[in-house]
Protein backbone atom coordinates (compact mmCIF):
# COMPACT_ATOMS: atom_id res chain seq x y z
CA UNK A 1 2.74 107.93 -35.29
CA UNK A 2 3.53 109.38 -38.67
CA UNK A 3 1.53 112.11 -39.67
CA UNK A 4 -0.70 112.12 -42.51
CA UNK A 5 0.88 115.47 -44.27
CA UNK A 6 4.12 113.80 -43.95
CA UNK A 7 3.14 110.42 -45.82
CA UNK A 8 1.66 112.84 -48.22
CA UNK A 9 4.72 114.74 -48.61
CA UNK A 10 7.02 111.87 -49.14
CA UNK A 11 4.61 109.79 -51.00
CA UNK A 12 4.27 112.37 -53.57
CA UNK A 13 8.41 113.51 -53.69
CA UNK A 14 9.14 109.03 -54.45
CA UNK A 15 6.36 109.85 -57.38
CA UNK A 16 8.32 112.73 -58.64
CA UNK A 17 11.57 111.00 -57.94
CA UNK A 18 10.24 108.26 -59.68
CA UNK A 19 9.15 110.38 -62.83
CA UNK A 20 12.45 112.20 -63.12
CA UNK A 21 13.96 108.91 -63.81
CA UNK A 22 11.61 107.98 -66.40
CA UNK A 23 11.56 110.89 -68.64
CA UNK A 24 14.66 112.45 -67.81
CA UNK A 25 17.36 110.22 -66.73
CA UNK A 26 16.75 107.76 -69.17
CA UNK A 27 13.76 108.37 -71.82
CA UNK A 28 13.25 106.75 -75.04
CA UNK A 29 15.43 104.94 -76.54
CA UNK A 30 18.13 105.21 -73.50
CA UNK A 31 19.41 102.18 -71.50
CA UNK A 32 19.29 102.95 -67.93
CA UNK A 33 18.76 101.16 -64.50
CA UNK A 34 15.41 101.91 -63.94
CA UNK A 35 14.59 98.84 -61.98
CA UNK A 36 16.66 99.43 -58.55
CA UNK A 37 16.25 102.80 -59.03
CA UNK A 38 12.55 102.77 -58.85
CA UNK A 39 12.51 100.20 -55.72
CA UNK A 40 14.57 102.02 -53.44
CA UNK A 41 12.40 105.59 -54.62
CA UNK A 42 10.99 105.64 -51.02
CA UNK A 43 13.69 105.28 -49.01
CA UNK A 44 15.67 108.15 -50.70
CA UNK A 45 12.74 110.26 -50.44
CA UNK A 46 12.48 109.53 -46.42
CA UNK A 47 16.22 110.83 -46.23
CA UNK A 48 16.70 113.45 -48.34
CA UNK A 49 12.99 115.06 -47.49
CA UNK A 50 12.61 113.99 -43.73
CA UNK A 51 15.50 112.68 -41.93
CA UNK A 52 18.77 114.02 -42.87
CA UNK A 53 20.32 117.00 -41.90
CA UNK A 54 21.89 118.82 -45.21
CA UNK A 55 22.16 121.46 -46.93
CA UNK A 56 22.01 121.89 -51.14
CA UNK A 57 22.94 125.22 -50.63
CA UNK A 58 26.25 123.86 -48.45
CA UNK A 59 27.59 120.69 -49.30
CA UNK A 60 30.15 120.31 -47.26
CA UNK A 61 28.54 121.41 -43.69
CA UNK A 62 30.14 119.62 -41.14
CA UNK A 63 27.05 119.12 -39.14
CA UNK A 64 25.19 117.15 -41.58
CA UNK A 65 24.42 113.65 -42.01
CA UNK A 66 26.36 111.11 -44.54
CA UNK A 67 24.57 109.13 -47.56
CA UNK A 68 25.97 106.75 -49.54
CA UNK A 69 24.51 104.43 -52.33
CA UNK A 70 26.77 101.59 -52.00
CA UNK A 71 24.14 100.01 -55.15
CA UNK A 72 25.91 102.74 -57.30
CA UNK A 73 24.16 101.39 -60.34
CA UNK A 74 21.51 102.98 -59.44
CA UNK A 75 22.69 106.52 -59.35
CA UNK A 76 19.60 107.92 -61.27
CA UNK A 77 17.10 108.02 -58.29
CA UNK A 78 19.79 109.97 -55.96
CA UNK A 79 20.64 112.14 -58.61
CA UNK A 80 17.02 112.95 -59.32
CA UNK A 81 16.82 113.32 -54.93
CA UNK A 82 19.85 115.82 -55.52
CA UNK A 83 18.17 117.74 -58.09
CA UNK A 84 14.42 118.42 -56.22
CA UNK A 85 16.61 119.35 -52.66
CA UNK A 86 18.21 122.01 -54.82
CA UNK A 87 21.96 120.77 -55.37
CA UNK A 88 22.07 121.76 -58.67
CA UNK A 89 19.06 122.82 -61.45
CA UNK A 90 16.87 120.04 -62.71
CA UNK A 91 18.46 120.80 -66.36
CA UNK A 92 21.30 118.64 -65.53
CA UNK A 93 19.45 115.12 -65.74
CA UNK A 94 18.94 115.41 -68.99
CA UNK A 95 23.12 115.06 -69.48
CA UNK A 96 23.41 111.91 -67.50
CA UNK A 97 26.27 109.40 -68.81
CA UNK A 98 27.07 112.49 -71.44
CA UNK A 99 30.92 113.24 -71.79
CA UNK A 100 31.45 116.35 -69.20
CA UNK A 101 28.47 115.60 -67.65
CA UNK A 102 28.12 115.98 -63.39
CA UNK A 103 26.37 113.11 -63.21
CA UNK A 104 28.22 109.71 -64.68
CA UNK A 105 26.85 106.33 -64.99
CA UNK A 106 28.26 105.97 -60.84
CA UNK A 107 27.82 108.44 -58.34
CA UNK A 108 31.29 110.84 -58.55
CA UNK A 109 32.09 113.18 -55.42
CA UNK A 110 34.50 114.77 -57.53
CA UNK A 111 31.56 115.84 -60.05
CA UNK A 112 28.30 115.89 -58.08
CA UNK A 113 27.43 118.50 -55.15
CA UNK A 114 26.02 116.17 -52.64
CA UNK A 115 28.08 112.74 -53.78
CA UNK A 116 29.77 111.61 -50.65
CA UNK A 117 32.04 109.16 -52.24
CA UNK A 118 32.32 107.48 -55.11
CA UNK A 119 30.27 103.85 -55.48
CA UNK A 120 29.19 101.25 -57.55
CA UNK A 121 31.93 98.70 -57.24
CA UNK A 122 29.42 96.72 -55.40
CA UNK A 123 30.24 95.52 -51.47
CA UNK A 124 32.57 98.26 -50.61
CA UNK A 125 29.50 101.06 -49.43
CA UNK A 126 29.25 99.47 -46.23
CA UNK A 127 33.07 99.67 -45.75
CA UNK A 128 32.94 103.21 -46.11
CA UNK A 129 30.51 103.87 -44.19
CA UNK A 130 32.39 102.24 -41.54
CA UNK A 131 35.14 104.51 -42.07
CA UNK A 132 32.64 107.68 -41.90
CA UNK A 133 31.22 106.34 -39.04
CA UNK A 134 34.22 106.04 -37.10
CA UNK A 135 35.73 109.45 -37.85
CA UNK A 136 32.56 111.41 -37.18
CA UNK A 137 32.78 109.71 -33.79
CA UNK A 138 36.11 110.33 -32.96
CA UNK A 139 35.56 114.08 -33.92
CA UNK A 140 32.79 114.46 -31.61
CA UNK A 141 29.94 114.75 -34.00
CA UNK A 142 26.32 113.91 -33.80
CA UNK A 143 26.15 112.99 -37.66
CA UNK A 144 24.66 109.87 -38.92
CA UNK A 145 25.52 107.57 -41.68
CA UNK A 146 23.62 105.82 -43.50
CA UNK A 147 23.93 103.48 -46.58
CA UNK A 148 22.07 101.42 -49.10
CA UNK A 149 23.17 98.34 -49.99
CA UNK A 150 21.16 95.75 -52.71
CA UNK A 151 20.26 92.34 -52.28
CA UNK A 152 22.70 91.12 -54.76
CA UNK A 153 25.36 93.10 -53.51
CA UNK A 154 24.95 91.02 -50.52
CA UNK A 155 26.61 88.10 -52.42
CA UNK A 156 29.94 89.97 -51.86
CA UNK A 157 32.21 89.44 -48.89
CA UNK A 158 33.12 92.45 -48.18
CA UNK A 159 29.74 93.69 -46.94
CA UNK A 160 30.19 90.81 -44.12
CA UNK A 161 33.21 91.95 -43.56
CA UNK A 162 32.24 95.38 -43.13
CA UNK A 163 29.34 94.34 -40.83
CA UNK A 164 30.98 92.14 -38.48
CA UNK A 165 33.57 95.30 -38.08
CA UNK A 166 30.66 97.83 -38.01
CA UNK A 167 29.23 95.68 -34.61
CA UNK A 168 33.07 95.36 -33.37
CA UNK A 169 33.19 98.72 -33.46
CA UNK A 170 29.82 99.37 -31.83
CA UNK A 171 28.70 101.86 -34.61
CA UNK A 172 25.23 103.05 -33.17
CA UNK A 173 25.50 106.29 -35.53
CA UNK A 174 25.12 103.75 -38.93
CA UNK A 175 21.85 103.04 -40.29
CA UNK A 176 22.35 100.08 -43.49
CA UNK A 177 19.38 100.10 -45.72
CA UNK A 178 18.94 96.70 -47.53
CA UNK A 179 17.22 97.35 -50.80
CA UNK A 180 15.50 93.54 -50.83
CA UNK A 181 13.89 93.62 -54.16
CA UNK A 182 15.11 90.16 -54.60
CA UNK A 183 16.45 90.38 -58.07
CA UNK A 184 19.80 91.34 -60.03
CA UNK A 185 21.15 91.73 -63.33
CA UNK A 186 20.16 88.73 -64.84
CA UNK A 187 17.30 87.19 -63.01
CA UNK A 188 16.20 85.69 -59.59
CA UNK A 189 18.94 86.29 -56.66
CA UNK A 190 17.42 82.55 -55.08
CA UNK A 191 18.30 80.74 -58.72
CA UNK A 192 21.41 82.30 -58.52
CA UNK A 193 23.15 82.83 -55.25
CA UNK A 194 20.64 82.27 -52.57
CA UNK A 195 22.04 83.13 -48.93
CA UNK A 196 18.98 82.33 -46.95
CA UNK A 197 17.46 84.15 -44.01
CA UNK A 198 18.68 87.84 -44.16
CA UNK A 199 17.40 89.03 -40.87
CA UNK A 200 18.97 85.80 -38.65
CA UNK A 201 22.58 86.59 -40.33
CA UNK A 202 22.45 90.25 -39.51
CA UNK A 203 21.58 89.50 -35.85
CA UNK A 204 24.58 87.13 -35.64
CA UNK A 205 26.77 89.54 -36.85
CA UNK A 206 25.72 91.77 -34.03
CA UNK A 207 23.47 94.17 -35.57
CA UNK A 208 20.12 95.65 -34.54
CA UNK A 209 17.47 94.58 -37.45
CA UNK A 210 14.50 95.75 -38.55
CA UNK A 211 12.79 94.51 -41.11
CA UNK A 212 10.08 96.64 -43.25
CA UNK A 213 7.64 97.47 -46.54
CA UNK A 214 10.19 99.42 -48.52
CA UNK A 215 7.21 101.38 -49.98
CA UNK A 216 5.20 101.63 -47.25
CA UNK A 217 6.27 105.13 -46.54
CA UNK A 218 5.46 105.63 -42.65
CA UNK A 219 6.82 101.88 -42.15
CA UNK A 220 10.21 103.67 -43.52
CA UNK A 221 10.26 106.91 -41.86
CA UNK A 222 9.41 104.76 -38.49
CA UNK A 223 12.24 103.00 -39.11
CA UNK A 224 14.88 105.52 -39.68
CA UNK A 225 13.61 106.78 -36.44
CA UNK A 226 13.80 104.11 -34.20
CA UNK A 227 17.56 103.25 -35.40
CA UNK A 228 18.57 106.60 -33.80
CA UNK A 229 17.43 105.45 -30.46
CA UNK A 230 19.59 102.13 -30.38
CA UNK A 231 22.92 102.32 -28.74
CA UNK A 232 25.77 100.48 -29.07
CA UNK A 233 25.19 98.48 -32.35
CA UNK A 234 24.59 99.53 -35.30
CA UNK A 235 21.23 99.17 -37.54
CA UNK A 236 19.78 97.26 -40.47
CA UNK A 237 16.64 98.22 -41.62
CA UNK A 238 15.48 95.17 -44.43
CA UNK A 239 13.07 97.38 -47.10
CA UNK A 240 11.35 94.49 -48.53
CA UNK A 241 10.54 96.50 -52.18
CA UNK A 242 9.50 95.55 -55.83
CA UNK A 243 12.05 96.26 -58.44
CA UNK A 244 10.59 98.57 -60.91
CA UNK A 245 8.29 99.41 -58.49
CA UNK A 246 5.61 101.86 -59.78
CA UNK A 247 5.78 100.96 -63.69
CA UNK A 248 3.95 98.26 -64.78
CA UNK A 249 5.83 96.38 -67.54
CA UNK A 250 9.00 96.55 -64.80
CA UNK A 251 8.22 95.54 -61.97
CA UNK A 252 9.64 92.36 -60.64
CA UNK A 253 11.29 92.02 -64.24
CA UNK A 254 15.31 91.95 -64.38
CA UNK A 255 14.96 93.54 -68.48
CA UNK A 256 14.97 96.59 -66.74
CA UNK A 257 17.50 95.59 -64.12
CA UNK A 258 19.07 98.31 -66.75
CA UNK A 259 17.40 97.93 -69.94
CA UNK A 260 16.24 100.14 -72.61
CA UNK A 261 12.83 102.68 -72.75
CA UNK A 262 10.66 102.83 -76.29
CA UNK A 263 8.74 105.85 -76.21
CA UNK A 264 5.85 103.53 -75.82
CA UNK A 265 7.42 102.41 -72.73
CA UNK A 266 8.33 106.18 -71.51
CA UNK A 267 4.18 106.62 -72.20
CA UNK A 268 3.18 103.74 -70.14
CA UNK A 269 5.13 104.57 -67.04
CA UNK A 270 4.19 108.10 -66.74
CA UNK A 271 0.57 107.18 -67.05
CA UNK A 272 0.75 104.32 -64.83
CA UNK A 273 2.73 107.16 -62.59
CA UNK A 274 0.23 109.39 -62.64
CA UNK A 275 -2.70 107.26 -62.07
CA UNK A 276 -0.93 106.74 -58.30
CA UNK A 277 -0.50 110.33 -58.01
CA UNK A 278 -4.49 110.71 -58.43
């Protein structure tokens, strides 16, 4: 049982997460992916705030637990996660995307304190997470991994290639977060690459699934949990979310898949924002 406080806790750091992006990451008259971003706002408030081990003021401790956002694209809500642990001061959002900036369009390892690798050329995240994976077992360690990976990205190869070697390989210390919000770029993923039943595939391919509410926030942290217990094969958890979750002219509309914000707009989402917080 998840504890009130902590649904609290989390509930309100996705809100924050959430407004960070808005005002910001992007603001008016920016173009920014606000949509993915905003649906997978739960999920990176779970780990950052509840399950992993890290440290902002230590980057590179070897005891702590590995994140990557294979969905690169939508950097802004794990930079905004990055900025509230403490990594660095919340004055750097506003320079997203600016020349010099430490935080590009793509998450950068060689720029951002907390970036495990660089992502965003979509279906490779799960590959390197395999690779992490694998090396903090070999070494002994008791660090997870774990990885989000959109729906659309599942259209690539490569992440079935990566899970049918992440089973091979018996990798009971990776957690894969599918970020189902069920649309891409330019519309519908059904109308425009549909791979059918997600949670049938990923037990063929040898995985332990679990399929979720992406917002629900104690569905989340429940999940995250019971992956650690499973041995021997590694973990999907299928967050079933809303893209542009939490702003009401974006949700479940690809325009702002990574579209751009009047100031109208940037007003409409922080009220309907704060009407959730009350």
């Amino acid at each position: 049982m998840v504890s009130q406080a902590l649904v609290r806790k989390l509930e309100e750091k996705a809100l924050s997460l959430r407004e960070h992006i808005v005002v910001d990451l992007i603001g008016a008259g920016k173009v920014g992916h606000l949509g993915g971003s905003c649906s997978s706002a739960e999920i990176v408030a779970a780990l950052y705030f509840h399950k992993m081990r890290h440290d902002p003021s230590n980057p590179a401790l070897a005891e702590r637990d590995r994140f990557l956002l294979s969905k690169g694209h939508a950097a802004l809500v794990q930079y905004a996660a990055l900025a509230l642990a403490g990594y660095f001061p919340k004055e750097e959002l506003k320079k997203v995307k600016s020349l010099g900036s430490m935080l590009q369009g793509h998450p950068d390892m060689t720029k951002t304190p907390g970036v495990e690798a660089n992502t965003g050329s979509l279906g490779q995240g799960l590959s390197v997470a395999n690779g992490m994976a694998l090396g903090l077992r070999l070494n002994g360690s008791k660090s997870r991994v774990y990885v989000i990976i959109g729906d659309g990205e599942l259209n690539e190869g490569q992440i079935w290639e990566g899970a049918m070697a992440a089973a091979s390989f018996k990798l009971d210390n990776l957690t894969a977060i599918i970020d189902r919000n069920k649309l891409q770029a330019t519309g519908a993923i059904a109308d425009r690459f549909e791979i059918g039943p997600l949670a049938p595939k990923w037990v063929a391919f040898g995985w332990n699934v679990i399929e979720i509410d992406g917002h629900d926030v104690s569905a989340v942290v429940e999940a995250l949990d019971a992956a650690e217990t499973v041995k021997g094969r590694p973990t999907v958890i299928i967050a079933n979310t809303v893209k542009g979750k939490g702003i009401s002219f974006a949700e479940n509309n690809a325009a702002f898949h990574n579209g751009p914000l009047t100031a109208e707009q940037c007003e409409i989402a922080m009220s309907d924002l704060a009407k959730l917080r009350n």
